[in-house]
Protein backbone atom coordinates (compact mmCIF):
# COMPACT_ATOMS: atom_id res chain seq x y z
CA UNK A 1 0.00 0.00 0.00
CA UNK A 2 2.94 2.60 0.91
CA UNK A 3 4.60 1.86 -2.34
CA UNK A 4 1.27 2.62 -4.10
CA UNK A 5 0.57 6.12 -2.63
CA UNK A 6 4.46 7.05 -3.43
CA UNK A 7 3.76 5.91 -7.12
CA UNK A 8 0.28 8.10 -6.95
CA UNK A 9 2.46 11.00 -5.61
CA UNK A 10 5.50 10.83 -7.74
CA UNK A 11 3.10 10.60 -10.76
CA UNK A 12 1.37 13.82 -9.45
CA UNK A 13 4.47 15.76 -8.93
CA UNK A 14 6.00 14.59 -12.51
CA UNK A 15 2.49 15.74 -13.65
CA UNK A 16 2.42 19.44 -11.93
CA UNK A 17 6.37 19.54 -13.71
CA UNK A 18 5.47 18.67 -16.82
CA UNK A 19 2.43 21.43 -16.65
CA UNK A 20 5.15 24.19 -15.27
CA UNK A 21 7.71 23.67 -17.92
CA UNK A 22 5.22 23.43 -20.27
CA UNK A 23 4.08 27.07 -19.21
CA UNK A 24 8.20 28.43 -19.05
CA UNK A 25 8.09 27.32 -23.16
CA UNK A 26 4.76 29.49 -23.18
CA UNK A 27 6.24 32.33 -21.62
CA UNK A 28 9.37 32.29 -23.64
CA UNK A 29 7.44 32.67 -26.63
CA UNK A 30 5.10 35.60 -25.40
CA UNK A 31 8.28 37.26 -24.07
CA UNK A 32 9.72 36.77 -27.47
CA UNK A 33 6.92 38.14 -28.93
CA UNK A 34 6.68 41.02 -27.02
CA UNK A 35 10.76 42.03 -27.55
CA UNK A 36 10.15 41.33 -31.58
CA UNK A 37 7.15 43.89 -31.15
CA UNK A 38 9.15 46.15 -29.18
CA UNK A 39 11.95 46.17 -31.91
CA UNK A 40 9.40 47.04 -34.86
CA UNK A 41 7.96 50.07 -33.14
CA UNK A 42 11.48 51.14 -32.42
CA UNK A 43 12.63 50.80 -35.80
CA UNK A 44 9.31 52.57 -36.61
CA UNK A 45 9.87 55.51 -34.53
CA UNK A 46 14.24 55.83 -36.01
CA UNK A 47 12.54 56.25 -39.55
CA UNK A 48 10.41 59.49 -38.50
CA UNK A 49 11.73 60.44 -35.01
CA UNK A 50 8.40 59.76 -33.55
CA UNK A 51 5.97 57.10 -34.16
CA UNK A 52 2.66 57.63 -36.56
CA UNK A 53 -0.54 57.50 -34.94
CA UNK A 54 -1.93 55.07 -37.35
CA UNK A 55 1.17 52.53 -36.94
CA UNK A 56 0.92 52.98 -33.12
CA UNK A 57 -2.83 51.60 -33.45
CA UNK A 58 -1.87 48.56 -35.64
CA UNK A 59 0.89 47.38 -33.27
CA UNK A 60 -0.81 48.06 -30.39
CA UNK A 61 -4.57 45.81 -32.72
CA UNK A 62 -1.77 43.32 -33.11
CA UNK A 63 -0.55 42.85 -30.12
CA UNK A 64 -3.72 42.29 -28.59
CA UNK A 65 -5.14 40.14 -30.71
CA UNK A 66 -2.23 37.39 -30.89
CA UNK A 67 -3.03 34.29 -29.10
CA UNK A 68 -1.45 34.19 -25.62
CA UNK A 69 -2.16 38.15 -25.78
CA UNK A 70 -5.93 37.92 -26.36
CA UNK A 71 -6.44 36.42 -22.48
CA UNK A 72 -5.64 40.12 -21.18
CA UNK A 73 -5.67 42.37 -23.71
CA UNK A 74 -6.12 45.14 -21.80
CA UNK A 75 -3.22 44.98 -19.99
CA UNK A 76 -1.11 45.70 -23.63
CA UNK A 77 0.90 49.12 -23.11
CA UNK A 78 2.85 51.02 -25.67
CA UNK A 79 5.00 53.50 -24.58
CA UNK A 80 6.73 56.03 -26.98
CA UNK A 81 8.96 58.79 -25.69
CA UNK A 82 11.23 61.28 -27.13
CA UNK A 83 14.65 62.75 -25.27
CA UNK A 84 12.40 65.71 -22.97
CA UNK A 85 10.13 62.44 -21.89
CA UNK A 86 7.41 63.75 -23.85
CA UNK A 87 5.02 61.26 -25.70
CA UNK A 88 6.82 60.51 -29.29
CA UNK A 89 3.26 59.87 -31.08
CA UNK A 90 1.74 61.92 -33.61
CA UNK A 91 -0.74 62.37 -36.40
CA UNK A 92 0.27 60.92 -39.73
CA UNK A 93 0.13 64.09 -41.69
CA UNK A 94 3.85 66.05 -40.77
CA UNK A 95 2.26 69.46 -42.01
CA UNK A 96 -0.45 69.98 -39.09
CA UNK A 97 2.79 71.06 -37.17
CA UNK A 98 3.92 73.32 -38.96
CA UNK A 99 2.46 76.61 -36.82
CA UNK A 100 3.59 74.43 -33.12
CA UNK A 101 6.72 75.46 -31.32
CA UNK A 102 9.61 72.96 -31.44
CA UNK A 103 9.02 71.64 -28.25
CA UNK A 104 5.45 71.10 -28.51
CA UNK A 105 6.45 68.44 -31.42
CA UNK A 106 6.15 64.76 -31.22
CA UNK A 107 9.35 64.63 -33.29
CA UNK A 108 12.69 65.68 -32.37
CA UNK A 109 15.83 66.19 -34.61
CA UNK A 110 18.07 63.62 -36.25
CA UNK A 111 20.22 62.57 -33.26
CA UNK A 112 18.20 62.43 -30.35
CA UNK A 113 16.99 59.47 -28.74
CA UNK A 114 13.19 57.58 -28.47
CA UNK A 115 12.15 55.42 -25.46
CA UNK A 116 10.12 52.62 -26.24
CA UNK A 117 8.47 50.28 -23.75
CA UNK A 118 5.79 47.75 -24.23
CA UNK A 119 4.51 45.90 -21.57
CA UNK A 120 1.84 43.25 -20.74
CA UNK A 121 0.59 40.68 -18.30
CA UNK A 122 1.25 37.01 -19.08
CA UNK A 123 -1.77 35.19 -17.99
CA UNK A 124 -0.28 32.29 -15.84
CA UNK A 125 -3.43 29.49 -15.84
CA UNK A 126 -2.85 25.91 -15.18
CA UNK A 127 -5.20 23.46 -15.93
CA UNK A 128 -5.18 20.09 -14.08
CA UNK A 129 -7.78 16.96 -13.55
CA UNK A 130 -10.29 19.27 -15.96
CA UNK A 131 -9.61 22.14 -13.01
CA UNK A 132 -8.25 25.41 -14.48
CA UNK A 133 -5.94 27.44 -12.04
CA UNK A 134 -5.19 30.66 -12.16
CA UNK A 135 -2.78 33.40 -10.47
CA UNK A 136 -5.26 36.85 -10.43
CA UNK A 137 -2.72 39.17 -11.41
CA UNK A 138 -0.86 37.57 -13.73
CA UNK A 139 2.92 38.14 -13.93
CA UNK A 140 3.67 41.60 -15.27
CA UNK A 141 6.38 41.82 -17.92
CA UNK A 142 8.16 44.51 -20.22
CA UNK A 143 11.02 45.32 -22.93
CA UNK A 144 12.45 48.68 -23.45
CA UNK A 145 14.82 50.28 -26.04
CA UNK A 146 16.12 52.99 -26.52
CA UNK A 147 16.80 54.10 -30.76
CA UNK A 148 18.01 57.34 -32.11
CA UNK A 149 16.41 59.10 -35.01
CA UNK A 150 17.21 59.34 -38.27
CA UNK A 151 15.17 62.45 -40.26
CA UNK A 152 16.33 65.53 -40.63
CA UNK A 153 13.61 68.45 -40.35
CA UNK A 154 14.19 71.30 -42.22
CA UNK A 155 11.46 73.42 -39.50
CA UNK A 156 13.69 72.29 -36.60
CA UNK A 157 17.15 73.71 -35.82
CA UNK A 158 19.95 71.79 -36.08
């Protein structure tokens, strides 16, 4: 009888293993993900020293609605910022700011430097014996880089 409860218990601790790594493989894949994202807005933001509106709302659509993503989408965050910490996203259309100060631009010179940050919650759920477990808040990840511009405006100074 004592060797048949250790079989039942090493069977359910193999079990709960096998579940865990299998989640670590998930989470390395929506980690990937999310630094892959993270490089496309960035690369985004170095063609036109800030990042369009419009592509802002696509990555942001398509981040949300990938798979592991979809579970909390509302938890997706984008962050875009230029060197004065200032939010690097604009309209798509250059000339509405062409009567704004420099500052009051989304987009800074050739040369100075962009923050971006995206963050999300990985949703950690187990499911055992037809049970689903979860962990309420999640676990809270993000990837940042930092890029440098690469226009040059001709209505900024240089």
């Amino acid at each position: 009888m004592k060797g048949m409860a250790k079989s039942i218990l090493i069977t359910m601790l193999a079990t709960i293993c096998i579940m865990l790594f299998t989640q670590m493989i998930f989470f390395f894949t929506w980690y990937s993900t999310l630094v892959i994202e993270t490089f496309n807005i960035s690369q985004m933001a170095a063609s036109d020293n800030y990042v369009l509106q419009s592509d802002y709302d696509n990555a942001l659509k398509t981040l949300q609605e990938r798979p592991i993503y979809r579970e909390k989408p509302g938890d997706v965050v984008i962050i875009v910022n230029n060197s004065s910490g200032e939010s690097a996203i604009g309209n798509d259309d250059v000339s509405t700011y062409e009567l704004y100060d420099d500052d009051d631009k989304p987009y800074r010179q050739r040369g100075n430097p962009l923050d971006i940050k995206v963050s999300a919650v990985y949703p950690l759920t187990i499911t055992l014996w037809g049970r689903k477990y979860e962990y309420e808040g999640g676990v809270p990840a993000s990837f940042s880089l930092t890029t440098i511009g690469l226009k040059h405006y001709k209505d900024l100074i240089y």
